[in-house]
Structures are given as C-alpha cells and as structure tokens.
Protein backbone atom coordinates (compact mmCIF):
# COMPACT_ATOMS: atom_id res chain seq x y z
CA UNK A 1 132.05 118.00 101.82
CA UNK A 2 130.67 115.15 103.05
CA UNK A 3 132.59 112.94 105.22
CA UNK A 4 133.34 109.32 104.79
CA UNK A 5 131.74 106.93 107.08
CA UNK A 6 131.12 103.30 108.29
CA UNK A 7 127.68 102.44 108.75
CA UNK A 8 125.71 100.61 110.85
CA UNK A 9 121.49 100.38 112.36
CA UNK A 10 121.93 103.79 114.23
CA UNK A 11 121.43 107.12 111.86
CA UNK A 12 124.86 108.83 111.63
CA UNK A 13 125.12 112.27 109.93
CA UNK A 14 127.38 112.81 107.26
CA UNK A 15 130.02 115.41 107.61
CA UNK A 16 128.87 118.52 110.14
CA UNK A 17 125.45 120.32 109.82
CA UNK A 18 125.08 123.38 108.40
CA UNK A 19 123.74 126.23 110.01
CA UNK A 20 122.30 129.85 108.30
CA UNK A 21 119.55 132.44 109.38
CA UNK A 22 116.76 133.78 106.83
CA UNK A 23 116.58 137.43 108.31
CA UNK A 24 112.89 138.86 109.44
CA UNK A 25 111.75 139.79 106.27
CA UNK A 26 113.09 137.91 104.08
CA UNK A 27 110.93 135.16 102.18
CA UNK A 28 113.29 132.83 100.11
CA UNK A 29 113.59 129.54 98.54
CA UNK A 30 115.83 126.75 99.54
CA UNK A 31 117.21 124.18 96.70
CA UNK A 32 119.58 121.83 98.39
CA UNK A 33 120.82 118.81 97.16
CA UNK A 34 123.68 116.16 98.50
CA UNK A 35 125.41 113.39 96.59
CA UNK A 36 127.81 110.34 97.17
CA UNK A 37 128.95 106.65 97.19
CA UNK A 38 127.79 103.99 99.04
CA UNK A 39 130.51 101.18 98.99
CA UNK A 40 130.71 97.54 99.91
CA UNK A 41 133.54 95.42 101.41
CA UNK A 42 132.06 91.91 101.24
CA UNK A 43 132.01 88.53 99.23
CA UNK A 44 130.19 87.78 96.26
CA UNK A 45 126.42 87.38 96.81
CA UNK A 46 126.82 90.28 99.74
CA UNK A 47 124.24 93.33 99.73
CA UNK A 48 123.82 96.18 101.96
CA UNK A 49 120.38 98.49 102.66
CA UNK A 50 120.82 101.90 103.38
CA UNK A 51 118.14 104.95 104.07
CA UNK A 52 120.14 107.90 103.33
CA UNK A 53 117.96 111.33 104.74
CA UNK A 54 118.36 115.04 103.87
CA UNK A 55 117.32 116.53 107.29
CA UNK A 56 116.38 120.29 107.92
CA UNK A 57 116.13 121.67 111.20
CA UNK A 58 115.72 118.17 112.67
CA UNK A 59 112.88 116.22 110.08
CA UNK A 60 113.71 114.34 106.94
CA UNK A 61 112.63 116.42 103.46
CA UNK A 62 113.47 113.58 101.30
CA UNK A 63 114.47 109.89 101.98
CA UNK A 64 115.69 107.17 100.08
CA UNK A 65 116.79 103.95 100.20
CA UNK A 66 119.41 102.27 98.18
CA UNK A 67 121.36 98.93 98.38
CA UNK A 68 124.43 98.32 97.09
CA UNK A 69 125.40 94.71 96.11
CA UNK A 70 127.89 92.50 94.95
CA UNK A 71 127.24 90.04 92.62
CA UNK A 72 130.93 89.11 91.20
CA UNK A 73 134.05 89.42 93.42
CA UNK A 74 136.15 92.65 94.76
CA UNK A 75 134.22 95.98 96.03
CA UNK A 76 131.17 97.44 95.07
CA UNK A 77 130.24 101.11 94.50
CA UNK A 78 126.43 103.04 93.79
CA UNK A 79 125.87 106.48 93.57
CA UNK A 80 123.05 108.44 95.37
CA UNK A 81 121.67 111.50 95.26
CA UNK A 82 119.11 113.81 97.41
CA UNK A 83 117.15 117.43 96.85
CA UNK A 84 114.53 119.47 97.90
CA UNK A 85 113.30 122.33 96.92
CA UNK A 86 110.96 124.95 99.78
CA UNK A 87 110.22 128.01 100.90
CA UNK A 88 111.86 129.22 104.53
CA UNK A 89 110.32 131.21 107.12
CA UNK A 90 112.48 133.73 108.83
CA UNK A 91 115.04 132.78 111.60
CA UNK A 92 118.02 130.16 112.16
CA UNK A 93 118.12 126.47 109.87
CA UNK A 94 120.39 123.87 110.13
CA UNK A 95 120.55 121.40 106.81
CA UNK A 96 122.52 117.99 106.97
CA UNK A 97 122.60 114.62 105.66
CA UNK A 98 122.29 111.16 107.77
CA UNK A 99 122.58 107.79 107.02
CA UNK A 100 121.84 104.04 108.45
CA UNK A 101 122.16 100.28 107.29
CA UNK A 102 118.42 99.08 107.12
CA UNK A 103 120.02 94.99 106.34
CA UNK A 104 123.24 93.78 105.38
CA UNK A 105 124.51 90.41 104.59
CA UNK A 106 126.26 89.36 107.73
CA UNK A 107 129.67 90.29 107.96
CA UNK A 108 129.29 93.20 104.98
CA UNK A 109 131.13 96.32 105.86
CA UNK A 110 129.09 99.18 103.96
CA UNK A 111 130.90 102.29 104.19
CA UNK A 112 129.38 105.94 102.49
CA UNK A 113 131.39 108.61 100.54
CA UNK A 114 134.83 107.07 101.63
CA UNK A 115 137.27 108.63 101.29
CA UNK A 116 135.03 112.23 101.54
CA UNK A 117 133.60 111.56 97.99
CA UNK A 118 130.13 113.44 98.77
CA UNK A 119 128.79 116.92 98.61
CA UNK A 120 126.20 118.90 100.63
CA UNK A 121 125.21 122.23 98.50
CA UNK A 122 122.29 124.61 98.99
CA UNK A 123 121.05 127.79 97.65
CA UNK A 124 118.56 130.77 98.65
CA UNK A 125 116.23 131.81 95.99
CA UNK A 126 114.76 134.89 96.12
C-alpha cells in the first residue's frame, strides 16, 4: 500500500521502498506497476501539477505528470497510474514510488492516495 501524503516542491516517496535480491544466476523480468489518487482541497478555478516517478534502485523508469483541477466547487479527485516492464541483473533492488507538486494555485492543498488509496505491485518473470 501506498501511503497517503501532502505534497509539496520536494520529491517525497510514497509509502516505504521495497527491497528484493535476484540471486546469481537468475535472469528475470520485472513488471511493476503503482496506482492512486491525486486530490485537491482548493476553490474553484484551483489546479495542482504533480510528477509522480516509479524509481528503481535510485533512477526514475517511468514519469508522469498529471494535474488535478477544480473547475466547480468542493474537492477534486484524478487517478494515475505507473509501469514498467525490464529485465534484472543479479543482486539486491529496491522499487518505490515518489511524488512532487511541479505548480499549484496558491493556497491549493494537493494531497496523493489519502487516505492510503494506492498500490505498489511487482512481479518476477522468468
């Protein structure tokens, strides 16, 4: 599970990393894919930027950037959604999601998979 967060300019991670070894002679695949909510606490006309990275052992495999906004009154909500798919040498990987506010509309609070509403998964392929 992903946790809940409030965001801001400075890359948070999501929830804690997750660690696994590939033994010596092993060759697999990893498919890993993470989903969530990015929500909005703001006034009408509000908007908030957001990269949102899937990270393995320290470097981004996929990016994206999403905005949520609020064009009528009350909260606003968008889904997101990350994967990869790669081979993995032998030895220890650590796999985790992090997040950041690119812009907001001043004052916006922009909040991700609150209360823990995402999902980190992965799978070795062989």
């Amino acid at each position: 599970m992903l946790s809940g967060t409030s965001l801001n300019a400075t890359a948070q991670t999501l929830g804690t990393p997750f660690s696994f070894d590939v033994a010596a002679d092993a060759t697999p695949v990893l498919f890993a894919e993470a989903d969530g909510n990015l929500f909005l606490s703001a006034a009408a006309g509000a908007f908030g930027l957001v990269e949102i990275r899937l990270m393995l052992d320290g470097a981004a495999v996929q990016t994206i950037k999403t905005e949520v906004l609020n064009y009528g009154a009350g909260n606003m909500s968008a889904a997101w959604h990350l994967h990869t798919m790669r081979p993995l040498a032998p030895g220890t990987h650590t796999l985790y999601v992090d997040a950041k506010v690119l812009a907001s509309t001043a004052g916006a609070s922009v909040q991700i998979n609150s209360p823990n509403s995402g999902r980190l998964s992965m799978f070795l392929l062989r």
